[in-house]
N, C-alpha and C. Protein backbone atom coordinates (compact mmCIF):
# COMPACT_ATOMS: atom_id res chain seq x y z
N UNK A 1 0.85 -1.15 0.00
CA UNK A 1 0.00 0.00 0.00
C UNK A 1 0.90 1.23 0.00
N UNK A 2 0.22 2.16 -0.44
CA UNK A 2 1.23 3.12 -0.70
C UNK A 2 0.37 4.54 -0.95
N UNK A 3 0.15 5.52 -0.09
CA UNK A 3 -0.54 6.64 -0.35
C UNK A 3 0.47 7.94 -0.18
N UNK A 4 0.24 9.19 -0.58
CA UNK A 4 0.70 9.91 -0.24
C UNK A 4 1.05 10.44 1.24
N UNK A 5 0.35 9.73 2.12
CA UNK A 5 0.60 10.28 3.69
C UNK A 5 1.63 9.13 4.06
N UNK A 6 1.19 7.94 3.52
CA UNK A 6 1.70 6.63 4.35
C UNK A 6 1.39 5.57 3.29
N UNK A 7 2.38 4.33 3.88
CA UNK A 7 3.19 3.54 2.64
C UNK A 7 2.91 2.43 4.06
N UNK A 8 2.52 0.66 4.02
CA UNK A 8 2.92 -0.20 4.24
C UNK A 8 3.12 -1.68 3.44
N UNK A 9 3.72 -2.40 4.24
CA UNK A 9 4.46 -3.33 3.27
C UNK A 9 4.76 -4.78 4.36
N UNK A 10 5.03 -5.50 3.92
CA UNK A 10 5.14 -7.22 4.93
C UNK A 10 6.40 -7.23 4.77
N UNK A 11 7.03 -7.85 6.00
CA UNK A 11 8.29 -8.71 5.99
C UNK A 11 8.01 -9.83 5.88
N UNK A 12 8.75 -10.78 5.71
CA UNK A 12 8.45 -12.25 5.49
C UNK A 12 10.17 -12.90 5.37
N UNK A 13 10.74 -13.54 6.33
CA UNK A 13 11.59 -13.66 6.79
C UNK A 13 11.19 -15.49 6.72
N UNK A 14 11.70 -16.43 6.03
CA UNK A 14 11.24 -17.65 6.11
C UNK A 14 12.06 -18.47 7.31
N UNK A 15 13.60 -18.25 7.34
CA UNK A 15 14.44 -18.90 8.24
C UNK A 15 14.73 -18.55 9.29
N UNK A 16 14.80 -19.29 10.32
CA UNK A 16 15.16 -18.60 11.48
C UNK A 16 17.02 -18.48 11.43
N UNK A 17 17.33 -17.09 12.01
CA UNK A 17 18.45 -16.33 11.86
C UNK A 17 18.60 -15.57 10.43
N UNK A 18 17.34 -15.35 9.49
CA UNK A 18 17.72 -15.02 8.54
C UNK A 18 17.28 -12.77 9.17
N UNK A 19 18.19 -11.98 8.72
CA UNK A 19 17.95 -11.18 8.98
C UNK A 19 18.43 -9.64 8.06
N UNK A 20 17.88 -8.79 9.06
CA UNK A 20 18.57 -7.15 7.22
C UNK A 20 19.88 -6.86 8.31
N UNK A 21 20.84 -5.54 7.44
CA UNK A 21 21.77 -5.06 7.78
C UNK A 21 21.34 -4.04 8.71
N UNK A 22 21.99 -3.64 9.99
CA UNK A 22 21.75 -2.22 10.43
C UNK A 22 21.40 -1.20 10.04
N UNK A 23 20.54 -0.48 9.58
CA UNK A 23 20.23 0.63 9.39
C UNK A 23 19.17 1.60 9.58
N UNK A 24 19.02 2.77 9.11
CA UNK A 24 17.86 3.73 9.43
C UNK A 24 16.85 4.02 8.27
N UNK A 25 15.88 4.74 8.34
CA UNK A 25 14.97 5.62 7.77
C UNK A 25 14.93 7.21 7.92
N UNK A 26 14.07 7.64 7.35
CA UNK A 26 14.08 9.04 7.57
C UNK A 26 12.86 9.25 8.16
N UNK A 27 11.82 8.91 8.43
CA UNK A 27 10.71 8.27 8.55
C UNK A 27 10.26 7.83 10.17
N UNK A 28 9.59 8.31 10.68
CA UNK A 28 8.68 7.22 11.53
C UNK A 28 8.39 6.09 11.04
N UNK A 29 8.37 4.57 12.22
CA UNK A 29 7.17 3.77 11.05
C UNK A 29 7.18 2.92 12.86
N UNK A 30 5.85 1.56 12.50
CA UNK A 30 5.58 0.82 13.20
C UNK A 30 5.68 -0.56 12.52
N UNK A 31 6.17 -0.92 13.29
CA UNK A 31 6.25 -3.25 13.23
C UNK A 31 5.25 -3.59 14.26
N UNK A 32 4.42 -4.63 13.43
CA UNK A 32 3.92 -5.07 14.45
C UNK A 32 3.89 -6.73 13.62
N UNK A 33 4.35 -7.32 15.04
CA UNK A 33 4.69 -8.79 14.91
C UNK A 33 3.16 -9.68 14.12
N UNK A 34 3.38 -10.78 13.42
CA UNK A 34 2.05 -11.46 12.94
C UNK A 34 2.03 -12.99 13.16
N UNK A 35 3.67 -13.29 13.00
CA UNK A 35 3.80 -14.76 13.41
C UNK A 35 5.13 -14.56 13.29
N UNK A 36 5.84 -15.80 14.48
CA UNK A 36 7.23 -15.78 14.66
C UNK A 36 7.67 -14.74 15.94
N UNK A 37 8.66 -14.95 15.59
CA UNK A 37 8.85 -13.71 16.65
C UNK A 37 10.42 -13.08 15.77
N UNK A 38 10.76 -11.94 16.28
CA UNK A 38 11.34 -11.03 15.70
C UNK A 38 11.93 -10.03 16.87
N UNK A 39 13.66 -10.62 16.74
CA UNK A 39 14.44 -9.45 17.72
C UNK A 39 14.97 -8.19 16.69
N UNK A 40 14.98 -7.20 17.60
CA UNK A 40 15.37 -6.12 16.81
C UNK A 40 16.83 -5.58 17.70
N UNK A 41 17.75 -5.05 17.07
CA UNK A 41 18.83 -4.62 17.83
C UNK A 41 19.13 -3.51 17.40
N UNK A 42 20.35 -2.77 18.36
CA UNK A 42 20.10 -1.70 18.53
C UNK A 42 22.00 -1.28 17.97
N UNK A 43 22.32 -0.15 17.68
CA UNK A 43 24.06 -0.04 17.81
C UNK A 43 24.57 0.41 19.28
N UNK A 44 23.58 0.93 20.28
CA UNK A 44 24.18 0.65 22.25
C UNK A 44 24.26 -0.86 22.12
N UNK A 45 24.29 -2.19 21.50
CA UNK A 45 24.03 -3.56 21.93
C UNK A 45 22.98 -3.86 22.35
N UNK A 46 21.90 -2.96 23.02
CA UNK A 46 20.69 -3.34 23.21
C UNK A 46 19.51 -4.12 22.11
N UNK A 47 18.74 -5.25 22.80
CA UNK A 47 17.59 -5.24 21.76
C UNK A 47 16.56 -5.38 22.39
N UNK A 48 14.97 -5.98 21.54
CA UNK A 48 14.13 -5.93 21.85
C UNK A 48 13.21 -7.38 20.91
N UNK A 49 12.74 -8.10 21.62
CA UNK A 49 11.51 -8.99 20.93
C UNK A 49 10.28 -8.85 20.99
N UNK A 50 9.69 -8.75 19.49
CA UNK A 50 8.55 -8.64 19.05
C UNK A 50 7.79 -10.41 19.42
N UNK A 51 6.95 -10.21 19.93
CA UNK A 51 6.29 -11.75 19.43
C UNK A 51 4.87 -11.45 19.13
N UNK A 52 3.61 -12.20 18.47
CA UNK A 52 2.83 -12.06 17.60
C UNK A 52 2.03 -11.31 18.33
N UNK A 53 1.20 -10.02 17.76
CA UNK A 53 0.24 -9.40 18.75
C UNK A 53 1.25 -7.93 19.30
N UNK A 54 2.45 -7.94 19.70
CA UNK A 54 3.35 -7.08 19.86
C UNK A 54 3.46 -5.92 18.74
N UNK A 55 3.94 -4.55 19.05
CA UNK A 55 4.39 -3.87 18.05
C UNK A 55 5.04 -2.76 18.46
N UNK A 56 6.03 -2.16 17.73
CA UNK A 56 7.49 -1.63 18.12
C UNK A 56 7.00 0.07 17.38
N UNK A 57 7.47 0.69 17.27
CA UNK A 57 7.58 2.10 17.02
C UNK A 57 9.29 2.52 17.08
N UNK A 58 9.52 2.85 15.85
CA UNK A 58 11.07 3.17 15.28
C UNK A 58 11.11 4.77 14.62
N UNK A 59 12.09 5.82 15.29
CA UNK A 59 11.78 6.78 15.15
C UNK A 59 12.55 6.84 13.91
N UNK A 60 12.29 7.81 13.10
CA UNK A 60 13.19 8.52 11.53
C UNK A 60 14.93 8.43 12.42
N UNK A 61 15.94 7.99 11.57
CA UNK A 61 16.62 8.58 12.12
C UNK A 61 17.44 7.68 13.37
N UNK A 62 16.72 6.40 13.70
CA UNK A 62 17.17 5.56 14.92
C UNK A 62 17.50 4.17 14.08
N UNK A 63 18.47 3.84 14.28
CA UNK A 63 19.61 2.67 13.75
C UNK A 63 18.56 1.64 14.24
N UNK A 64 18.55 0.07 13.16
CA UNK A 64 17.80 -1.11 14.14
C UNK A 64 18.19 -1.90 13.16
N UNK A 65 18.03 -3.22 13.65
CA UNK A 65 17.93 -4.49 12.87
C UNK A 65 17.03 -5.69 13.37
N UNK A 66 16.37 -6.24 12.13
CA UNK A 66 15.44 -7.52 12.25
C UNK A 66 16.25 -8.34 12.11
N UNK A 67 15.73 -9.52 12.89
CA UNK A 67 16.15 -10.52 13.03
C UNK A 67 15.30 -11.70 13.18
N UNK A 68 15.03 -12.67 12.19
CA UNK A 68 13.82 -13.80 12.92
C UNK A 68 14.63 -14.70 13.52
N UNK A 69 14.63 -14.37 14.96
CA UNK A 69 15.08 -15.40 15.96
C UNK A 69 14.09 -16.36 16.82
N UNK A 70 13.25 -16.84 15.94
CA UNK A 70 11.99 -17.83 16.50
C UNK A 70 12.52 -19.36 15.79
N UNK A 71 11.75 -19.91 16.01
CA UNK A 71 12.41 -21.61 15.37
C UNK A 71 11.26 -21.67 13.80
N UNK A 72 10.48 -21.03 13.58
CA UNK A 72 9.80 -21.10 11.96
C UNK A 72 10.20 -19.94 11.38
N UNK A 73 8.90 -19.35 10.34
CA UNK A 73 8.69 -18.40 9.83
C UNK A 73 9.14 -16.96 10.33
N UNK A 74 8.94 -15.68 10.17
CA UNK A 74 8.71 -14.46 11.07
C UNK A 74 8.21 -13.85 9.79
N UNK A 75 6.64 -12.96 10.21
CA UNK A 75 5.95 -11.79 9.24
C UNK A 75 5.60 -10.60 10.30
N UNK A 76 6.49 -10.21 9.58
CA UNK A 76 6.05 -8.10 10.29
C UNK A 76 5.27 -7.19 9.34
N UNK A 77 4.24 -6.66 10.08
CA UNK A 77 3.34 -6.03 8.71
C UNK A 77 4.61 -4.73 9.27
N UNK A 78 4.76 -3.69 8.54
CA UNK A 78 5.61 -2.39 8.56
C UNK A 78 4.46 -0.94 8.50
N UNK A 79 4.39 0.38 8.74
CA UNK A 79 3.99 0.69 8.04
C UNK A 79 4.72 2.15 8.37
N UNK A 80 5.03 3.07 7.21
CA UNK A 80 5.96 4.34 7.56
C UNK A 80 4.69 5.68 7.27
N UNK A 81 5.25 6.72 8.06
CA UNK A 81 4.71 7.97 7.01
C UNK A 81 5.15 8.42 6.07
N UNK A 82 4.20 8.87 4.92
CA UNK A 82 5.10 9.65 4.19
C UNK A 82 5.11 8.46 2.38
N UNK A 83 4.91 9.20 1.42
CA UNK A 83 5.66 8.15 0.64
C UNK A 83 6.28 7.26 0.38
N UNK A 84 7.00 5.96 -0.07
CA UNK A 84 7.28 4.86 0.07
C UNK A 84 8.70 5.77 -1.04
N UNK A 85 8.37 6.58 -2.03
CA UNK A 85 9.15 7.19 -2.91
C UNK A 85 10.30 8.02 -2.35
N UNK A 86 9.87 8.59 -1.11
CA UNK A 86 10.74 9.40 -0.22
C UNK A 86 11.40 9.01 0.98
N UNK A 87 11.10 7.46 0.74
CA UNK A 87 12.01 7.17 1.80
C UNK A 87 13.61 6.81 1.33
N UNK A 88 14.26 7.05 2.47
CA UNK A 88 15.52 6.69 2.36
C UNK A 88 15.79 5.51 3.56
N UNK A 89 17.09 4.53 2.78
CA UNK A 89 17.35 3.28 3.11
C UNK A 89 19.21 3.92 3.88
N UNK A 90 19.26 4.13 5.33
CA UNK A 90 20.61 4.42 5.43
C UNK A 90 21.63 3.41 5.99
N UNK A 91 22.20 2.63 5.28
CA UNK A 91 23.19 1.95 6.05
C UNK A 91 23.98 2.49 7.34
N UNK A 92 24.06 1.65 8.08
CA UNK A 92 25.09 1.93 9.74
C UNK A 92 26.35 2.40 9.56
N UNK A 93 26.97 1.58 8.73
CA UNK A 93 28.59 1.35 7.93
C UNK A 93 28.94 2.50 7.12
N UNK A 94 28.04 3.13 6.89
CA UNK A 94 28.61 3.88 5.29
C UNK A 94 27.73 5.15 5.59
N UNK A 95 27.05 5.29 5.88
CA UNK A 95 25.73 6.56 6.30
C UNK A 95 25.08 7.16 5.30
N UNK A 96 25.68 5.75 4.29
CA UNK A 96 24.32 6.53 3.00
C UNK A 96 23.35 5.54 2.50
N UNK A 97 22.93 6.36 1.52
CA UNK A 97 21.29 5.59 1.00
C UNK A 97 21.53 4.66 0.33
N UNK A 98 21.51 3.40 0.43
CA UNK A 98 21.40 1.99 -0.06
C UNK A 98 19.95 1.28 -0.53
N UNK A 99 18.72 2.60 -0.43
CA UNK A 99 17.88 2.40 -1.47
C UNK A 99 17.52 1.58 -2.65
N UNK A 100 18.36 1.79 -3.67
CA UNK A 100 18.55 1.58 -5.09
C UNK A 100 19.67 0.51 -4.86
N UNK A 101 20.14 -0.08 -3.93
CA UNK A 101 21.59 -1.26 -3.87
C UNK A 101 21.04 -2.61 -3.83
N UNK A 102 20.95 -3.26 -5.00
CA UNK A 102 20.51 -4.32 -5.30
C UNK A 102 20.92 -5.46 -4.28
N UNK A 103 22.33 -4.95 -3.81
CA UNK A 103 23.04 -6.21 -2.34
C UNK A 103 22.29 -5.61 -1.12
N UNK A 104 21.58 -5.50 -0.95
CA UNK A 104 20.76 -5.06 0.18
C UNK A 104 19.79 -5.80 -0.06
N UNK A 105 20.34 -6.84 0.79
CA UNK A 105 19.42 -7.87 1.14
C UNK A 105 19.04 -8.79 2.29
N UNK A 106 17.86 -9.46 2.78
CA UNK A 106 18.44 -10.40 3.18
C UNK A 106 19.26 -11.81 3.87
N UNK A 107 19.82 -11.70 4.87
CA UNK A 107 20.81 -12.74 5.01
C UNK A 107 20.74 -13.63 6.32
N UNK A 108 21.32 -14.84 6.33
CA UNK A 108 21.01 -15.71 7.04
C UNK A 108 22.38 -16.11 8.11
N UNK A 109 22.04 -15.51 9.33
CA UNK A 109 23.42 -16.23 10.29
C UNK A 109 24.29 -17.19 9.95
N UNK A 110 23.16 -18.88 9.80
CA UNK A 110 24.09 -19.36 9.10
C UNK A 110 24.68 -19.31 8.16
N UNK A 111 24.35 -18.78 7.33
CA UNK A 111 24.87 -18.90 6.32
C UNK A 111 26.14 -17.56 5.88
N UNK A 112 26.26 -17.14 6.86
CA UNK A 112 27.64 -15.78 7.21
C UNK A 112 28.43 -15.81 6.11
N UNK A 113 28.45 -14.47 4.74
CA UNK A 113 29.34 -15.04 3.91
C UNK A 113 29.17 -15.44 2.78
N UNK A 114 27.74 -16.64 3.11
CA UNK A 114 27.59 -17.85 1.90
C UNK A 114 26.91 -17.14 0.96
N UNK A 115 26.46 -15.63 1.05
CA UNK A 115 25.43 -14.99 0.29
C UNK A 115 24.27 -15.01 0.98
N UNK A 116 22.90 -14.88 -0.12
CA UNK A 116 22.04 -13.98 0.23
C UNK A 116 20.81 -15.26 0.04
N UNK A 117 19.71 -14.86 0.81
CA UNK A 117 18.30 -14.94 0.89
C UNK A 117 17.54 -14.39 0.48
N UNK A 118 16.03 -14.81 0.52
CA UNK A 118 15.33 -13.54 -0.36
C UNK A 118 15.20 -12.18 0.54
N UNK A 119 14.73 -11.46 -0.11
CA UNK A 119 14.70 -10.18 0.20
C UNK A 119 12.57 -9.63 0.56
């Protein structure tokens, strides 16, 4: 979905340990857990678990990462303000927009390295 005020969208994370890279938005948005469960971390080392029924609030601007650390599936419905067109994707590492970066994807603990998962 995608309107001019506000944009949402599903995660769908099939493996457990499969997870995205650190990064931000520009954006408010909300997760709210649907099945699985889902840690999010922080760059203090801190994190936080979502489990189904749960839902998180991530400010524009605040570093995080998903993670499906449950033993199945993990689905997060998402939803941001604002255009889906105007958002920006900021990597932790680099502090820029990785938007348009086709390797932004992704990836599975075990598999550290071995490449990529779906997206």
């Amino acid at each position: 979905m995608n309107t001019r005020k506000m944009h949402a969208w599903v995660h769908y994370y099939p493996n457990p340990g499969d997870h995205d890279e650190l990064h931000c938005h520009n954006e408010d948005q909300v997760f709210t857990c649907f099945e699985g469960e889902c840690t999010m971390r922080f760059p203090d080392g801190t994190s936080s678990v979502l489990k189904p029924g749960m839902a998180a609030l991530i400010t524009g601007g605040s570093f995080y990462q998903l993670e499906n650390s449950g033993t199945g599936h993990m689905i997060l419905m998402g939803h941001r303000s604002g255009n889906q067109d105007n958002v920006m994707i900021i990597d932790y590492v680099t502090r820029k927009d990785i938007k348009n970066d086709v390797k932004a994807k992704v990836r599975n603990r075990a598999d550290a390295g071995a490449g990529e998962t779906t997206s």
